[in-house]
Protein backbone atom coordinates (compact mmCIF):
# COMPACT_ATOMS: atom_id res chain seq x y z
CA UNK A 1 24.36 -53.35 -1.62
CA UNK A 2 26.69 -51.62 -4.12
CA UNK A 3 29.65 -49.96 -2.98
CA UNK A 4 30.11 -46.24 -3.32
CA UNK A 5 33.20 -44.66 -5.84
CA UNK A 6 34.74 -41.49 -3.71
CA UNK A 7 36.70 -39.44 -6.71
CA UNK A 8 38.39 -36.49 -5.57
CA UNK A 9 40.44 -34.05 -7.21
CA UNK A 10 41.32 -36.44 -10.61
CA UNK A 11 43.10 -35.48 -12.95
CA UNK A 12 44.52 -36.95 -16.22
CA UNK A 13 46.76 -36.54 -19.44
CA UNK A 14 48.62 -37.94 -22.37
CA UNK A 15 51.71 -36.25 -22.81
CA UNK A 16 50.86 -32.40 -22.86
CA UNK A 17 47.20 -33.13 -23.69
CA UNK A 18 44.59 -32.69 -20.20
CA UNK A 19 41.61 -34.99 -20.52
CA UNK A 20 40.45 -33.20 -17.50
CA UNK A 21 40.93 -31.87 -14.53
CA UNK A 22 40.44 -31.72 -10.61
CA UNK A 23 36.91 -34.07 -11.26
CA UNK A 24 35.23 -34.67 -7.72
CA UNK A 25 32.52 -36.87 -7.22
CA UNK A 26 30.73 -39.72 -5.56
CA UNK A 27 29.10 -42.33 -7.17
CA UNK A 28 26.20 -43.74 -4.74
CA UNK A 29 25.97 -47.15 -3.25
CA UNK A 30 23.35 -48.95 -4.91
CA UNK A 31 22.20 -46.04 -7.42
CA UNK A 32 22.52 -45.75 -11.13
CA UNK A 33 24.35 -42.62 -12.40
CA UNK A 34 24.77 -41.38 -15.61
CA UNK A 35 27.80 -39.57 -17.07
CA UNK A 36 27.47 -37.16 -20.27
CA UNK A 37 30.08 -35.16 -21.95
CA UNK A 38 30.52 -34.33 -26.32
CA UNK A 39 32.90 -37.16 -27.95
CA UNK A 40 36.15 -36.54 -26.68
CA UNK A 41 35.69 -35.38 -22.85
CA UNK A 42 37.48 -37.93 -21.45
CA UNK A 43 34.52 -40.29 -20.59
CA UNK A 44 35.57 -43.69 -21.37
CA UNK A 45 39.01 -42.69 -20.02
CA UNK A 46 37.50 -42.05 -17.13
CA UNK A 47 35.42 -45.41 -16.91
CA UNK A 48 39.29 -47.27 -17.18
CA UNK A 49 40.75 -44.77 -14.71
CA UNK A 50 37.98 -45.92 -12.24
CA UNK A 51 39.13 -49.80 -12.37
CA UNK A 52 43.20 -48.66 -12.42
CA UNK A 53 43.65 -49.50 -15.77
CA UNK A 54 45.06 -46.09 -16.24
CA UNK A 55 47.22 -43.95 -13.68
CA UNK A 56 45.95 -40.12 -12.58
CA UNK A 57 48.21 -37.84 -12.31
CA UNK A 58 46.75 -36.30 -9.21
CA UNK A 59 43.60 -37.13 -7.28
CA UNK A 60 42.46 -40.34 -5.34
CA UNK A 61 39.85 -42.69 -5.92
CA UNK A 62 38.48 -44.42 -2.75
CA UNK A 63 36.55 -48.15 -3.15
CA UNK A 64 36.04 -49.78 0.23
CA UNK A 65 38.83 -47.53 2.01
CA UNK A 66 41.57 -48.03 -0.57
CA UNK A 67 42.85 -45.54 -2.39
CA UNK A 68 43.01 -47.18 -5.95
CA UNK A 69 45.60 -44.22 -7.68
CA UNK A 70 47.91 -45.56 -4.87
CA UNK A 71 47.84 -48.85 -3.92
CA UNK A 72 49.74 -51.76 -4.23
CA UNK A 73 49.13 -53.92 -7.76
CA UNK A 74 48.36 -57.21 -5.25
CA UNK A 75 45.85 -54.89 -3.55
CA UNK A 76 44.27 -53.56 -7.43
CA UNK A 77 43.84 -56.81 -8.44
CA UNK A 78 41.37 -57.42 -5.63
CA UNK A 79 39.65 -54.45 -5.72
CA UNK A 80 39.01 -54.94 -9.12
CA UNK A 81 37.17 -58.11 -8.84
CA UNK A 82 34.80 -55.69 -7.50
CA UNK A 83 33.93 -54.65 -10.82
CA UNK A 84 31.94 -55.65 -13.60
CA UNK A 85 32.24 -53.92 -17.26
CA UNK A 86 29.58 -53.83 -20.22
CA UNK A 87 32.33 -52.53 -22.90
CA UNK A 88 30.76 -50.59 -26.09
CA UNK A 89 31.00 -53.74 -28.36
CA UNK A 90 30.47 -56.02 -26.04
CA UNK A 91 34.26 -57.30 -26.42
CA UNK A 92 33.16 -61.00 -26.79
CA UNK A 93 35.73 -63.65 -27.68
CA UNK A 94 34.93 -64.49 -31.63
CA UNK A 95 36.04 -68.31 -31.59
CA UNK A 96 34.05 -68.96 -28.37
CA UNK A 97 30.29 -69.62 -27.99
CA UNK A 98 28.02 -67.22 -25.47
CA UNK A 99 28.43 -69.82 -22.83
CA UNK A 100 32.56 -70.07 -22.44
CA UNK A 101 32.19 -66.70 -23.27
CA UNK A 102 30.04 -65.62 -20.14
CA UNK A 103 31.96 -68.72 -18.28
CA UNK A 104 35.54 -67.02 -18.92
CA UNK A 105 35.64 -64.95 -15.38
CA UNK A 106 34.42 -67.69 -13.51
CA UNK A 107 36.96 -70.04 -14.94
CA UNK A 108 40.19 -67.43 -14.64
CA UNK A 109 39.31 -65.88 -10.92
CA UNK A 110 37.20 -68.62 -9.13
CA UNK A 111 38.19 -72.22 -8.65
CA UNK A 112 34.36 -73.41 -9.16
CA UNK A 113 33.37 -76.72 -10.49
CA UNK A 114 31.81 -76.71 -14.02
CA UNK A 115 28.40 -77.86 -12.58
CA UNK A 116 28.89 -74.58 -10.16
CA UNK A 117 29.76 -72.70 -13.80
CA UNK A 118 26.91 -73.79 -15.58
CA UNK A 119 24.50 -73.06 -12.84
CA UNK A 120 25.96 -69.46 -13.04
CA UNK A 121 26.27 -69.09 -16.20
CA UNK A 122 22.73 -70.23 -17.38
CA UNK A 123 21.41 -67.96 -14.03
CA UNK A 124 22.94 -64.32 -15.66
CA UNK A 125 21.86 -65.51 -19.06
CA UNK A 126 18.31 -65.44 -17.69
CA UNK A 127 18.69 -62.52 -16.07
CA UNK A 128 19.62 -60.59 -19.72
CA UNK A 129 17.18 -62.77 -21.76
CA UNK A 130 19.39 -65.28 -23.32
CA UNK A 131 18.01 -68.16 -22.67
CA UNK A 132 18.80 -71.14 -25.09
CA UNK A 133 21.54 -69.09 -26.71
CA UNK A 134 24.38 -70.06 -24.84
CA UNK A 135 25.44 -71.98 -28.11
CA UNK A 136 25.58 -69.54 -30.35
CA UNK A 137 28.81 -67.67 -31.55
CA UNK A 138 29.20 -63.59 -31.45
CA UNK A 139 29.21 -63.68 -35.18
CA UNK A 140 26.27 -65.21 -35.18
CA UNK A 141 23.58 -63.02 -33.26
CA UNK A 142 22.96 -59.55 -33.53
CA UNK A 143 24.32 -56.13 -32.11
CA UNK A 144 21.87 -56.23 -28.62
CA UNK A 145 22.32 -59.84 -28.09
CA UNK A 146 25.85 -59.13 -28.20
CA UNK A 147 25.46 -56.17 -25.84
CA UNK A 148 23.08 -58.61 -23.18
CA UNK A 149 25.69 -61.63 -23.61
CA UNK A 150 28.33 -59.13 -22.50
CA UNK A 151 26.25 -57.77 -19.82
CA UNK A 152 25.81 -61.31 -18.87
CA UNK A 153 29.71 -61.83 -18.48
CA UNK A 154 29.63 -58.54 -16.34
CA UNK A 155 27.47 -60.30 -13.81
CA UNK A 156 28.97 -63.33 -13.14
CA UNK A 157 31.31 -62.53 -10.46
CA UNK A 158 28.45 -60.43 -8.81
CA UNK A 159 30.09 -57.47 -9.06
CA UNK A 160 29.57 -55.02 -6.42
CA UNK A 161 29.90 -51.88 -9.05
CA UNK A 162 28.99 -52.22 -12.62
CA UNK A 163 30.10 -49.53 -15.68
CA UNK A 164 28.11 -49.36 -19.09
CA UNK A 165 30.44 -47.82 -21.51
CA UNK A 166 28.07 -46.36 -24.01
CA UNK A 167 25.49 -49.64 -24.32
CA UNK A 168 23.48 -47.96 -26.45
CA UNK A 169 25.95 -47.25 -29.05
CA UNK A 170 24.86 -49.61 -32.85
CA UNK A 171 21.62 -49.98 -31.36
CA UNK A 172 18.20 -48.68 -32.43
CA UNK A 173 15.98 -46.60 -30.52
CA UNK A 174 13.65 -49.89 -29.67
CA UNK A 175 16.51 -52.22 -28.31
CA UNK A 176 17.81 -49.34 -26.31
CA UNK A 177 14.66 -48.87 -24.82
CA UNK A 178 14.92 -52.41 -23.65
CA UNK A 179 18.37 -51.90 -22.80
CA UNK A 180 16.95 -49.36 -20.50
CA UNK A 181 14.67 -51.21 -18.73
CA UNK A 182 16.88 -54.09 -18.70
CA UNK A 183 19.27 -52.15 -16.60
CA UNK A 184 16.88 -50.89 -14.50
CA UNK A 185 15.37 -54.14 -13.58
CA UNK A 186 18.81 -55.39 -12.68
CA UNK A 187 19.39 -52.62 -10.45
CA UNK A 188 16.49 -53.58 -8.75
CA UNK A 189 17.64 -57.06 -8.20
CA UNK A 190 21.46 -56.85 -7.89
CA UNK A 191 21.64 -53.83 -5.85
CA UNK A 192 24.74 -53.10 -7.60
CA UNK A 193 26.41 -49.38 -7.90
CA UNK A 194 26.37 -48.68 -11.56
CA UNK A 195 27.80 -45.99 -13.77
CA UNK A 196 26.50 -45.09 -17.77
CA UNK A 197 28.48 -43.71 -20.17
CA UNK A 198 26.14 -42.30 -22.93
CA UNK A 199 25.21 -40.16 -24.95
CA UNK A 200 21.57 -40.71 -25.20
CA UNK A 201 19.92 -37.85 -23.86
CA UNK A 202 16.64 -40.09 -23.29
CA UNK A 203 18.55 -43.00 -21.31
CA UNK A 204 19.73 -40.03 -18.98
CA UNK A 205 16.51 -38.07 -18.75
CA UNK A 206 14.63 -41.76 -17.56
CA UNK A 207 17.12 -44.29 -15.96
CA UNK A 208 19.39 -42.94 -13.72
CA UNK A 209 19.50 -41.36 -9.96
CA UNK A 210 22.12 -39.11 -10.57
CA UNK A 211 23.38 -37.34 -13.41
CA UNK A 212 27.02 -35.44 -14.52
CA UNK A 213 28.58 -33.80 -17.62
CA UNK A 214 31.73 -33.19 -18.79
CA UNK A 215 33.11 -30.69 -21.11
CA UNK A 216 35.90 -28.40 -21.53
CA UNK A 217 38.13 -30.89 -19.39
CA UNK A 218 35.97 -29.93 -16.65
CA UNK A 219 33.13 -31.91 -14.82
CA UNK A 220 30.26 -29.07 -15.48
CA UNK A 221 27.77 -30.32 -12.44
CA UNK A 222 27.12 -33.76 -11.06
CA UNK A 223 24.15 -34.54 -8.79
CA UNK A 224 20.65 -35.80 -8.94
CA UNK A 225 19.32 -35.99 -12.18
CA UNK A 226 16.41 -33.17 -11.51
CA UNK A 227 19.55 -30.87 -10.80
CA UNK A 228 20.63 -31.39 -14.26
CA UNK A 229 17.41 -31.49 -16.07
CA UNK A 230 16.82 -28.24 -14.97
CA UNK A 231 19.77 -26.62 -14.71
CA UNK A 232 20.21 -23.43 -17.20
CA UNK A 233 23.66 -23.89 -17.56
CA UNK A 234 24.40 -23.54 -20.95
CA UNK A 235 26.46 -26.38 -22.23
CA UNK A 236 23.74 -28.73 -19.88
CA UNK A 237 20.63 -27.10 -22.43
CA UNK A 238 22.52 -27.28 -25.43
CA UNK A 239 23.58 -30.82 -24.46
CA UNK A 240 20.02 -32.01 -23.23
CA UNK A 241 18.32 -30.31 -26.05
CA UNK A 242 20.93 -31.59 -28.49
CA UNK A 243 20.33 -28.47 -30.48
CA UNK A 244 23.91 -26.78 -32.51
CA UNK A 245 23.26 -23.73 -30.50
CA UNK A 246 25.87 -23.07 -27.73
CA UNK A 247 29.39 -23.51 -26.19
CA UNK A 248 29.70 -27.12 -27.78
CA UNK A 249 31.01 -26.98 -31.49
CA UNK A 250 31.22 -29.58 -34.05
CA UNK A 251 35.06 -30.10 -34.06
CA UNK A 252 36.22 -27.51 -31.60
CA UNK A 253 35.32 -25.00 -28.72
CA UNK A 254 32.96 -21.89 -30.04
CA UNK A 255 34.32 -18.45 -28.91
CA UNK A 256 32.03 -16.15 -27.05
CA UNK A 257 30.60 -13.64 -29.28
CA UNK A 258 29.53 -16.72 -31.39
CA UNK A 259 27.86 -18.59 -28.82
CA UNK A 260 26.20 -15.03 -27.41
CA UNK A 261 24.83 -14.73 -30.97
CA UNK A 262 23.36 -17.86 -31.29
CA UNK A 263 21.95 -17.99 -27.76
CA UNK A 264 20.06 -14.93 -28.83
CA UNK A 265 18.89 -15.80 -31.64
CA UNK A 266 17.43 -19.16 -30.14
CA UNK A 267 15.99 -17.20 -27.67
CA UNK A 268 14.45 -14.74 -30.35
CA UNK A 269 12.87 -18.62 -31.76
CA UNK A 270 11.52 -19.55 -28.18
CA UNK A 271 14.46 -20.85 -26.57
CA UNK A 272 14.42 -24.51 -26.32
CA UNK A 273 10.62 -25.50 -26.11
CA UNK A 274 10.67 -24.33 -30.09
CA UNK A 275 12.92 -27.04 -30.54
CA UNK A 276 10.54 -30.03 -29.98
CA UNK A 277 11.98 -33.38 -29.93
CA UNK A 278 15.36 -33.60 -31.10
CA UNK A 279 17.70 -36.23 -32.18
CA UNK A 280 18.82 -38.77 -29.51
CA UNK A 281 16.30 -38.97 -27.34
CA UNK A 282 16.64 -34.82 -26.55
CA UNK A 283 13.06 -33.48 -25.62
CA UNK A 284 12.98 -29.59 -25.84
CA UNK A 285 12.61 -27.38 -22.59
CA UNK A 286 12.96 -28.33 -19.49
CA UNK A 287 10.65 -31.01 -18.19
CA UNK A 288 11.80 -33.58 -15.61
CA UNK A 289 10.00 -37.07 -17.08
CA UNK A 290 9.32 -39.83 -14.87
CA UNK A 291 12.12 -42.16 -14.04
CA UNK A 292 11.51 -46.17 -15.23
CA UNK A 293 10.64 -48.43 -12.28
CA UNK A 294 11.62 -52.27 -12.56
CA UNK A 295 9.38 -54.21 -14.43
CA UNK A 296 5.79 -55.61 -12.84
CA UNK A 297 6.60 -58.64 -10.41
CA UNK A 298 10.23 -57.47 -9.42
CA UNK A 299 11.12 -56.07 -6.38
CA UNK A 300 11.36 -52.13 -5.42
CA UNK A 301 14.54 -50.55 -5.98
CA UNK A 302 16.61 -49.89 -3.08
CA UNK A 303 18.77 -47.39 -4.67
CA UNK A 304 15.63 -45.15 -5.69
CA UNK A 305 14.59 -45.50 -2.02
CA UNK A 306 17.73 -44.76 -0.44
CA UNK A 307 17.84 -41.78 -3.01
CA UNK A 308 15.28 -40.40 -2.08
CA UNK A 309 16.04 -40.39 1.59
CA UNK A 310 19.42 -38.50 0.30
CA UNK A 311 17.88 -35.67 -1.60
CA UNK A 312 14.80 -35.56 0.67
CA UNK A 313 17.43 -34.29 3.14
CA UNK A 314 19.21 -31.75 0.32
CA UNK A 315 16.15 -29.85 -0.70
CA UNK A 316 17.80 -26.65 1.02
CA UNK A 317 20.73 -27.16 -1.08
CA UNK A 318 19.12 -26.58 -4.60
CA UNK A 319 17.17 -23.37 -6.13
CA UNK A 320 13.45 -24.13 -6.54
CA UNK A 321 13.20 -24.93 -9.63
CA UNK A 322 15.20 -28.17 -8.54
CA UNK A 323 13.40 -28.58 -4.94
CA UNK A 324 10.22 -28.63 -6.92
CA UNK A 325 11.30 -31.50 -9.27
CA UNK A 326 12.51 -33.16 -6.66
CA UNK A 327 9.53 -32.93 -4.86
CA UNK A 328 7.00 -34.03 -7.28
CA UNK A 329 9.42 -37.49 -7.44
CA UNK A 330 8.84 -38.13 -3.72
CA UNK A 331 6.90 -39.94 -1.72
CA UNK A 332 4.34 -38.86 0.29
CA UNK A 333 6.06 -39.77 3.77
CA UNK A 334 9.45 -38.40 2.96
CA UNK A 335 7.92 -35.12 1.35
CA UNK A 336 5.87 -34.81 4.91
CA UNK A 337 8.58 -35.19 6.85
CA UNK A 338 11.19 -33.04 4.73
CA UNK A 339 7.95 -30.20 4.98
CA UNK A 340 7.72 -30.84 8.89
CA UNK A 341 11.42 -29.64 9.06
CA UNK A 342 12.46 -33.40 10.38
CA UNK A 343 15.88 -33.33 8.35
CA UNK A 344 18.93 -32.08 9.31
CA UNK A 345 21.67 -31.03 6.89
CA UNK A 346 24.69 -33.55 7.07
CA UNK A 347 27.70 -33.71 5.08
CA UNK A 348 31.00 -36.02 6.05
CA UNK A 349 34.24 -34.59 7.72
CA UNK A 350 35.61 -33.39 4.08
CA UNK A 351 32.18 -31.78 3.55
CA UNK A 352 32.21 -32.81 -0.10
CA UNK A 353 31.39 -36.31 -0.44
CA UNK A 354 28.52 -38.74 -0.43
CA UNK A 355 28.53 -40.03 3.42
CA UNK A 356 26.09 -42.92 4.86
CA UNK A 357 24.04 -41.22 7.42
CA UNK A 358 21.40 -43.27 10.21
CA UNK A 359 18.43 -41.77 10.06
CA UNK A 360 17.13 -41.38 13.48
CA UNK A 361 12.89 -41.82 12.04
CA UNK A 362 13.86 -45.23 10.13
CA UNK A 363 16.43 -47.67 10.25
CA UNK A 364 17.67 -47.54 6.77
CA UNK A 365 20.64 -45.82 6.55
CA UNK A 366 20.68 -43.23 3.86
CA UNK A 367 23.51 -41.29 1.52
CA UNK A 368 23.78 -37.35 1.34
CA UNK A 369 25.27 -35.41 -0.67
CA UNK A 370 26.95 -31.62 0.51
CA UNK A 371 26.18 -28.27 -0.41
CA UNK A 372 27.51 -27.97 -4.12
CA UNK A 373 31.04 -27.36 -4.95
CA UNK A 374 31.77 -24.40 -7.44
CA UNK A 375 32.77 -26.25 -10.78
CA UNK A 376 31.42 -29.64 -9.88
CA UNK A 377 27.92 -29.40 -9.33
């Protein structure tokens, strides 16, 4: 199983510029999350703050009981070999083929022999759907084989946690759909902790387990994704709904009268559900659609089960709009016993992060997440 990624209090600049500030959260062993935010939150600046590629300037990030922001650079290196990264271009080597290119990590961190290479190579490239291209050069396959050939690379130190930074950027609607499912299916067979940066409104509305947003150098809400999908926060509608009307602005922040003038006049149109489908895989209103499930003949996600557990046991801790989404997404033995009263609030000794829990019904151990934080969802 997946680690989980305890982020507390972060906060980051460049000179006199905050990216954000004082962002708390926990990513999830084992689950996929998804992080939103307009271009220019911060996001992919927070994907290299996460493997210690850039220094906070207050907060902590905790992998496997070390403190990341503070350790030692001998320690760093270690932890980072935790990590696997899908960068946006896939940040292949030009001059080598798929194969050295995939091979590269095994050949700089392991001392493997290059039979023990080529099983694992060959092994990820099957995984991603590449089989009988290891030959081939970047320059000569197109923008999604790219993205699955770096994907592959990402896998073949079995990471524990994986981050996407914005995979579905250059692609069209039908290869991110695969992309999508890809992911999904390797969730269900890696068990790996993984994080999305995106900002396609219908990869986050159908892949992940939990959801967050960031704007105004501020993590609006972070939790599962029902809490976000129907949340009536209004930077989280204008963002799902990618409509113009709201506190986002093309090039800077809207001031208040403005965005209370075009709030009412969208609501004088029919508020969101008059919007329809919109660009980017935004829906209109407010429904929760079903999340993907790995394809037929793989095996059940842990993560979704072990989420489920989680927010089976946080029902109290949403409004019912929420705890009815949530609901409808559970199974019929958790939704009994979360209805029979069987779960007991639990949070960790801070009371704010993600803390593995026995549950004394089952024997698989289950993550829950505390009462919401004001500013962080």
């Amino acid at each position: 199983m997946g680690v989980a990624v305890q982020v507390e209090g972060l906060t980051k600049s460049f000179g006199s510029q905050n990216i954000w500030s004082d962002v708390t959260l926990t990513l999830p062993p084992g689950e996929i999350s998804v992080l939103l935010g307009p271009s220019g939150t911060g996001k992919s600046v927070f994907l290299k703050s996460l493997v210690g590629l850039l220094k906070p300037e207050r907060g902590s990030i905790v992998i496997n009981d070390t403190d990341i922001v503070r350790t030692s650079e001998h320690r760093l290196y270690e932890i980072r070999k935790l990590f696997g990264v899908l960068f946006q271009d896939g940040a292949l080597f030009g001059s080598m083929n798929l194969f050295d290119n995939i091979a590269f990590p095994l050949r700089e961190h392991t001392k493997k022999s290059e039979s023990e290479v080529k099983r694992i190579v060959l092994e990820k490239m099957d995984m991603v759907g590449l089989q009988g291209a290891e030959g081939k050069l970047p320059g000569e396959i197109s923008g999604g084989m790219r993205k699955r050939a770096g994907l592959a690379r990402a896998l073949v130190l079995d990471p524990e946690i994986i981050l996407f930074d914005e995979p579905d950027s250059g692609l069209d609607p039908v290869r991110v759909a695969y992309l999508n499912q890809l992911i999904v299916d390797l969730n269900a067979q890696i068990d790996a902790t993984f994080l999305i940066v995106t900002h396609d409104i219908g990869t986050a509305r159908t892949v992940p387990d939990n959801l967050g947003l960031l704007f105004r150098r501020n993590l609006v809400m972070f939790g599962p994704r029902e809490q976000l999908l129907t949340s009536q926060e209004p930077v989280v509608r204008q963002f799902l709904n990618g409509r113009r009307e709201g506190p986002i602005g093309m090039s800077e922040e809207k001031d208040v009268a403005q965005v209370e003038a075009e709030m009412a006049a969208l609501e004088a149109r029919g508020g969101d559900s008059h919007n329809g489908v919109g660009p980017k895989g935004a829906s209109g209103g407010e429904a929760v659609p079903p999340q993907l499930e790995p394809s037929e003949g793989l095996p059940e996600r842990q993560g979704a089960r072990r989420r489920q557990e989680r927010v089976a046991r946080m029902l109290h801790e949403f409004d019912e709009t929420t705890a009815e989404a949530i609901r409808r997404s559970l199974p019929e033995d958790l939704l009994a016993r979360a209805g029979a009263g069987a779960y007991e609030p639990t949070t960790d000794a801070s009371g704010r992060h993600w803390a593995a829990q026995p549950d004394a019904a089952a024997s698989t151990a289950t993550a829950v997440l505390p009462r919401r934080q004001e500013g962080h969802g």
